[in-house]
Protein backbone atom coordinates (compact mmCIF):
# COMPACT_ATOMS: atom_id res chain seq x y z
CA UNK A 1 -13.68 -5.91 12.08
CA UNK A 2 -12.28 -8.86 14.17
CA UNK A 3 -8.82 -8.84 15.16
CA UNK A 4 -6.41 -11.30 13.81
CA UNK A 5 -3.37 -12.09 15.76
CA UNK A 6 -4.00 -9.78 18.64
CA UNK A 7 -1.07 -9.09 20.26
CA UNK A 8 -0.75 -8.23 23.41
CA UNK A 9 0.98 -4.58 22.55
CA UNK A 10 -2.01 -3.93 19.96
CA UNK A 11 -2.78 -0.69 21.86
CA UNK A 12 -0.43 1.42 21.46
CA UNK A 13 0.43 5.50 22.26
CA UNK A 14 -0.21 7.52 20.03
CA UNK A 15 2.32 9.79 18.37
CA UNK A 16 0.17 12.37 17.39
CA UNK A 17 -1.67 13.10 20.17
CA UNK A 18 0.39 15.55 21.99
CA UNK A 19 0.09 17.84 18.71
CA UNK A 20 -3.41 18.69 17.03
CA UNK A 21 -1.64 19.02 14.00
CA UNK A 22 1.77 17.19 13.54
CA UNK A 23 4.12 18.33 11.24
CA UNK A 24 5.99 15.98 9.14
CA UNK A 25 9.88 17.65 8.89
CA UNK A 26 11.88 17.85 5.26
CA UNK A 27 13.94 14.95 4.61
CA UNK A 28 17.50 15.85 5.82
CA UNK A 29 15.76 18.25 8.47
CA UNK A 30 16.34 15.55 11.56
CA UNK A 31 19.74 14.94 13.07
CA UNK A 32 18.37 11.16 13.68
CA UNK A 33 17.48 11.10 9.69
CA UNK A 34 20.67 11.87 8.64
CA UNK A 35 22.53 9.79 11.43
CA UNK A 36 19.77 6.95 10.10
CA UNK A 37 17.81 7.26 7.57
CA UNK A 38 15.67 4.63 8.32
CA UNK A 39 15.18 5.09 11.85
CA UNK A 40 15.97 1.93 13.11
CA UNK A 41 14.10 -0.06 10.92
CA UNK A 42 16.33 -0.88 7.50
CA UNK A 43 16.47 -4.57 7.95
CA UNK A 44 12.05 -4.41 7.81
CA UNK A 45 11.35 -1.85 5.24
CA UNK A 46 13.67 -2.99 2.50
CA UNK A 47 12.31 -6.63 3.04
CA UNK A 48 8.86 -5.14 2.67
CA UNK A 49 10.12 -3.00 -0.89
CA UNK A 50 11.70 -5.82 -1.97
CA UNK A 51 8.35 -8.23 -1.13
CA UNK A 52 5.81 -5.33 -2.87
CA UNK A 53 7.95 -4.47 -6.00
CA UNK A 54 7.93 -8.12 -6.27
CA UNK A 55 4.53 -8.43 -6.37
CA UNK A 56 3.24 -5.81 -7.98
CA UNK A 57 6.32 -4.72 -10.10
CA UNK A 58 6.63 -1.23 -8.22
CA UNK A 59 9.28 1.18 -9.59
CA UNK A 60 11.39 2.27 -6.56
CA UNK A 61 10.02 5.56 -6.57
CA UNK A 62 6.71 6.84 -7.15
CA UNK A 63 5.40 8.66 -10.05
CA UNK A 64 5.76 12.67 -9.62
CA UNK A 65 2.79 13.11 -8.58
CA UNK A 66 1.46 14.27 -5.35
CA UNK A 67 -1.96 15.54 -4.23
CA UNK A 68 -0.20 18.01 -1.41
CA UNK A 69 1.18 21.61 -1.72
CA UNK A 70 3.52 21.79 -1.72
CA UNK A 71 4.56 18.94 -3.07
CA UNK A 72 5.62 15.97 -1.40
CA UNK A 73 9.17 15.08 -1.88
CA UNK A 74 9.57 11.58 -3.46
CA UNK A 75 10.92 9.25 -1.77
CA UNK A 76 12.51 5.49 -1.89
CA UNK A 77 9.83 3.29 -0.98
CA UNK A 78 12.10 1.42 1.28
CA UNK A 79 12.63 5.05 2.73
CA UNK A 80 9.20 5.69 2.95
CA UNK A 81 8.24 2.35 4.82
CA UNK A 82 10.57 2.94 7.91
CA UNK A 83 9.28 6.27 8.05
CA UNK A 84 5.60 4.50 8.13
CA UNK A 85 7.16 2.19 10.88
CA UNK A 86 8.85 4.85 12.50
CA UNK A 87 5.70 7.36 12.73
CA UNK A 88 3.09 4.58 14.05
CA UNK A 89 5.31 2.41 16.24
CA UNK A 90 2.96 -0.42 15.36
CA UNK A 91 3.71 -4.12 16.53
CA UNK A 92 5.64 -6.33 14.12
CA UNK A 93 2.46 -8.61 13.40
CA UNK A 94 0.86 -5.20 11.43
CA UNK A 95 3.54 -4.93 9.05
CA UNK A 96 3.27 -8.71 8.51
CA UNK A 97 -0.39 -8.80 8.41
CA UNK A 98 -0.26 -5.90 5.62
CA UNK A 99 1.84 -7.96 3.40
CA UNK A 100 -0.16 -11.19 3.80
CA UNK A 101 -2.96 -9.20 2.79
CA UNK A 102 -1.23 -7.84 -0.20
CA UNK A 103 0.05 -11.71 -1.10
CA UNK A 104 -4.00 -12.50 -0.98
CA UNK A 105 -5.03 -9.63 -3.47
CA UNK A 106 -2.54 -10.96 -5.61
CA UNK A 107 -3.75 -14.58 -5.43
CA UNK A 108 -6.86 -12.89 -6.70
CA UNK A 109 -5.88 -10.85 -9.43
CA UNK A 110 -2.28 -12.60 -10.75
CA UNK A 111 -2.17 -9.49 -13.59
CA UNK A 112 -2.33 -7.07 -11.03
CA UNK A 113 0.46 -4.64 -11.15
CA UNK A 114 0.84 -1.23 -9.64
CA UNK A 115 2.88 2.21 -10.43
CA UNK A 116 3.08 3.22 -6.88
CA UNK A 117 4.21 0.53 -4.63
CA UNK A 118 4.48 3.63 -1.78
CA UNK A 119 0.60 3.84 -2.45
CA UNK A 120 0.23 -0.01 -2.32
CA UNK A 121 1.44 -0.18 1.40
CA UNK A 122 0.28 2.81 3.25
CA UNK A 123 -3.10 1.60 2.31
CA UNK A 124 -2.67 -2.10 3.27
CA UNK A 125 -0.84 -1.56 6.19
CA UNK A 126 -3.29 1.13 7.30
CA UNK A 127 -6.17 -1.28 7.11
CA UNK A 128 -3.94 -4.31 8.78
CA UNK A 129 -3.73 -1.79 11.86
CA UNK A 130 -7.32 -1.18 11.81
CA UNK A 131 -7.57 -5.31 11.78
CA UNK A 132 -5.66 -5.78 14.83
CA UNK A 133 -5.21 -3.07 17.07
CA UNK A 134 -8.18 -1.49 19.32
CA UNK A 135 -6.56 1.87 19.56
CA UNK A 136 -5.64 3.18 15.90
CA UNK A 137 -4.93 6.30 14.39
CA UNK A 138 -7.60 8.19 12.34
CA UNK A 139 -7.24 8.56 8.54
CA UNK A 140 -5.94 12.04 8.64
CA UNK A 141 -3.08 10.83 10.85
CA UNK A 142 -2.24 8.39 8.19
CA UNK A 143 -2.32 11.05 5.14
CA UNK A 144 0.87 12.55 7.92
CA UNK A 145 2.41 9.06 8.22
CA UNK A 146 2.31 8.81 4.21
CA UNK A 147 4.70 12.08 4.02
CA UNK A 148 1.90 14.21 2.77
CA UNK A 149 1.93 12.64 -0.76
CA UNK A 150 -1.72 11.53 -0.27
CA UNK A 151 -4.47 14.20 0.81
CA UNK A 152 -7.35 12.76 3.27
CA UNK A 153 -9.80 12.05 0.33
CA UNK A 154 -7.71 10.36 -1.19
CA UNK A 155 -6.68 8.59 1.70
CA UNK A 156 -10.04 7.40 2.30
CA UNK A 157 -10.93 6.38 -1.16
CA UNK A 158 -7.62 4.03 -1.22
CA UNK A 159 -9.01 2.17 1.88
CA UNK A 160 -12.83 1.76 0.40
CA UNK A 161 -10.77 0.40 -2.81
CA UNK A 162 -8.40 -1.60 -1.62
CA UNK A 163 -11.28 -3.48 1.14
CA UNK A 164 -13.33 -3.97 -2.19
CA UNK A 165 -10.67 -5.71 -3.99
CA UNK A 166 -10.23 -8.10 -0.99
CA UNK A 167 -14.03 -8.60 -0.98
CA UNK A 168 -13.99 -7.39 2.89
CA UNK A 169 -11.47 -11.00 3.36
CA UNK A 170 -9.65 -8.88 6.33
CA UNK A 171 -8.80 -11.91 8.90
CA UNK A 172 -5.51 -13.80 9.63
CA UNK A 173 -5.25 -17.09 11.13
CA UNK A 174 -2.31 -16.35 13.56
CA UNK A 175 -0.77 -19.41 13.26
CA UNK A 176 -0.98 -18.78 9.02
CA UNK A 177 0.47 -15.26 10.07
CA UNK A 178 3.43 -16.72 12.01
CA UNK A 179 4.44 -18.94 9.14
CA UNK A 180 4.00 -16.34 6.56
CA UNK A 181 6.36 -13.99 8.42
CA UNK A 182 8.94 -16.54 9.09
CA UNK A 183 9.07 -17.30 4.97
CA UNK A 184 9.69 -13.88 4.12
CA UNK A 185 12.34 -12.83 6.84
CA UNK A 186 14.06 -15.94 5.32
CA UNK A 187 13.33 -15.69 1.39
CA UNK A 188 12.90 -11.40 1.06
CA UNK A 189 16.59 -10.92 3.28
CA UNK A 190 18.18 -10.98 -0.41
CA UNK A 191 18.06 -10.16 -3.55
CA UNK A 192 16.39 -12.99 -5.15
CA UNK A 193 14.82 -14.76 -6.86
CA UNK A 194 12.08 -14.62 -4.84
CA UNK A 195 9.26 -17.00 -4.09
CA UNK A 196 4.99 -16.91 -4.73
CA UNK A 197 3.88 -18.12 -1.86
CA UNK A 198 -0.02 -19.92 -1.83
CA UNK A 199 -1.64 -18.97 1.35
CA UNK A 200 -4.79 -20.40 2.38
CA UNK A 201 -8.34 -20.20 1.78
CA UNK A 202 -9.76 -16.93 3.68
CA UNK A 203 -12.54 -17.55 5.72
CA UNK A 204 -16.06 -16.97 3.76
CA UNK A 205 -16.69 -12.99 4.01
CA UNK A 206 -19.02 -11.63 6.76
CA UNK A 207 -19.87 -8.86 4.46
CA UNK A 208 -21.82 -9.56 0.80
CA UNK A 209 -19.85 -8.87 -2.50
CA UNK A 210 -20.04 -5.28 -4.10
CA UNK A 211 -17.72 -5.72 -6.75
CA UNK A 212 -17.97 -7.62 -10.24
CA UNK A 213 -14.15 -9.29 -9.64
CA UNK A 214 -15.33 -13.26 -9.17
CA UNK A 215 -15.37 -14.10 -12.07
CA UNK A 216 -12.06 -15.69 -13.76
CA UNK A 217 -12.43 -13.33 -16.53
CA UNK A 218 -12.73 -10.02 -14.55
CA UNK A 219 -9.68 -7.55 -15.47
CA UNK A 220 -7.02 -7.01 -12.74
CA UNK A 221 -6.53 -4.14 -11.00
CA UNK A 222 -3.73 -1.98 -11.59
CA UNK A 223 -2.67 0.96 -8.53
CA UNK A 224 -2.17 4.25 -10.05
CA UNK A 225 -2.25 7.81 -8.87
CA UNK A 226 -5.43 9.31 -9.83
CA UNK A 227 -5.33 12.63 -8.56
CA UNK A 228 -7.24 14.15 -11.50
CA UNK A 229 -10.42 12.41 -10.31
CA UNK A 230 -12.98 14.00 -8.09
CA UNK A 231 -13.69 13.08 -4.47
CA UNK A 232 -15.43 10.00 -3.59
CA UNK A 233 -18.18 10.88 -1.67
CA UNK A 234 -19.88 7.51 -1.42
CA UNK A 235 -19.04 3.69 -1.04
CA UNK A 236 -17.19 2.00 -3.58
CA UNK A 237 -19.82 0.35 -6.37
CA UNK A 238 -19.88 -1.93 -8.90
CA UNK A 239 -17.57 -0.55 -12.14
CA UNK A 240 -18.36 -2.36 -15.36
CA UNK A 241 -15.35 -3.06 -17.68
CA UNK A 242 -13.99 0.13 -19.40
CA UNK A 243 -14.74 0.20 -23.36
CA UNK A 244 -11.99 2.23 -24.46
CA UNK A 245 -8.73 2.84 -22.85
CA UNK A 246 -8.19 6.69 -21.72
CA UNK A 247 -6.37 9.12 -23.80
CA UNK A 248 -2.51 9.93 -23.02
CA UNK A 249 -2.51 6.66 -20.48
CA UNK A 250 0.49 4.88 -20.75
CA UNK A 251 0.56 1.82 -22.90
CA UNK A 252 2.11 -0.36 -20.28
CA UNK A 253 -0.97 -0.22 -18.09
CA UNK A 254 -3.39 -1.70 -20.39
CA UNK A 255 -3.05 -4.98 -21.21
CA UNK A 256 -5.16 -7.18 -23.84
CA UNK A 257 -8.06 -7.00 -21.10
CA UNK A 258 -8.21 -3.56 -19.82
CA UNK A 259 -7.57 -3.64 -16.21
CA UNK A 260 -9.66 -1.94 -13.41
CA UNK A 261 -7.21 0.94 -12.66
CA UNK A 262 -7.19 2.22 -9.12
């Protein structure tokens, strides 16, 4: 993939090198965490909640459900953003890049919605990392950064999703980036109402289409857990519209048109 804004910190140390396997402590466990509990980074991670539950209608904390054992203790998703920030010390333009992303999946699917918004961003921002910076962290080091509440497999199936939905459209303009960031520093610093931004065109994809979401008709896609499903073992392919809706789903996930649900 190309970069996009390229800064000049894009390659960055590595937290996780110095252990072969990092351990992620208990909330409460730090002295930092419970002198900050957002390491630094409060101002960023609630503008990103607020920005992603706007989008996507995210509850503030995700659905008991977690694919590690034990269980991962839920967290706030503004909570579990600074921890994201915290962990990978990425640049500024990553976390900005991962929400312009998000803003262009939902100028492609306006019914999209989600039940997980802390699903939502460790998989966009771990794909706007991969974007810009040469040196990133493997997908196992990201299943760490995401507080253990997604396994590997599941890790990597959210990024093969997630690139399908954006039909591969990975690249920022930096100048488009610049502008973007400055409008939600200044309209997300609240609490509303917010603004829908319209970005701009994304450059024609370099890879072909695999997925049946062009035309206006296609269902949205809504982000759930789906840790009941088997491993993907094999690119992400073509999924025809569902015929009937699942038994014991919640109601509030299928709409009139039943939705693609990730």
């Amino acid at each position: 993939m190309a970069a996009v804004s390229g800064p000049s910190t894009a390659r960055h140390p590595s937290p996780f090198k110095r252990h072969s396997k990092p351990t992620v402590r208990p909330s409460g466990s730090s002295s930092h965490q419970v002198a900050d509990p957002y390491y630094g980074h409060e101002e960023t991670a609630k503008l990103c909640a607020r920005f992603v539950t706007h989008l996507f209608a995210c509850p503030d904390l995700p659905p008991l459900v977690s694919t590690s054992i034990p269980p991962a203790v839920p967290l706030p998703l503004a909570s579990f953003i600074a921890y994201a920030l915290h962990r990978t010390r990425l640049h500024t333009s990553v976390t900005f890049a991962a929400l312009y992303l998000l803003q262009r999946m939902k100028a492609r699917f306006p019914a999209a919605r989600g039940s997980s918004g802390h699903r939502l961003f460790i998989t966009i921002f771990m794909i706007a990392s991969k974007v810009i910076c040469d040196d990133t962290y493997s997908n196992k080091s990201w299943s760490i950064v995401g507080r253990g509440m997604f396994a590997l497999r599941e890790i990597n199936q959210m990024e093969r999703e997630m690139c399908s939905y954006l039909e591969w459209q990975l690249n920022i303009e930096p100048s488009a980036l610049k502008e973007f960031e400055h409008k939600v520093r200044r309209d997300f610093k609240g609490f509303g109402p917010y603004p829908t931004y319209v970005l701009p065109s994304p450059a024609p994809s370099p890879m072909p289409s695999t997925t049946p979401y062009t035309a206006p008709s296609a269902p949205a896609p809504v982000f759930t857990n789906k840790t009941q499903q088997p491993p993907s073992t094999s690119p992400s392919k073509p999924i025809p519209p569902p015929v009937h809706v699942r038994a014991g789903a919640p109601p509030s996930i299928y709409p009139r048109a039943n939705p693609v649900v990730w």
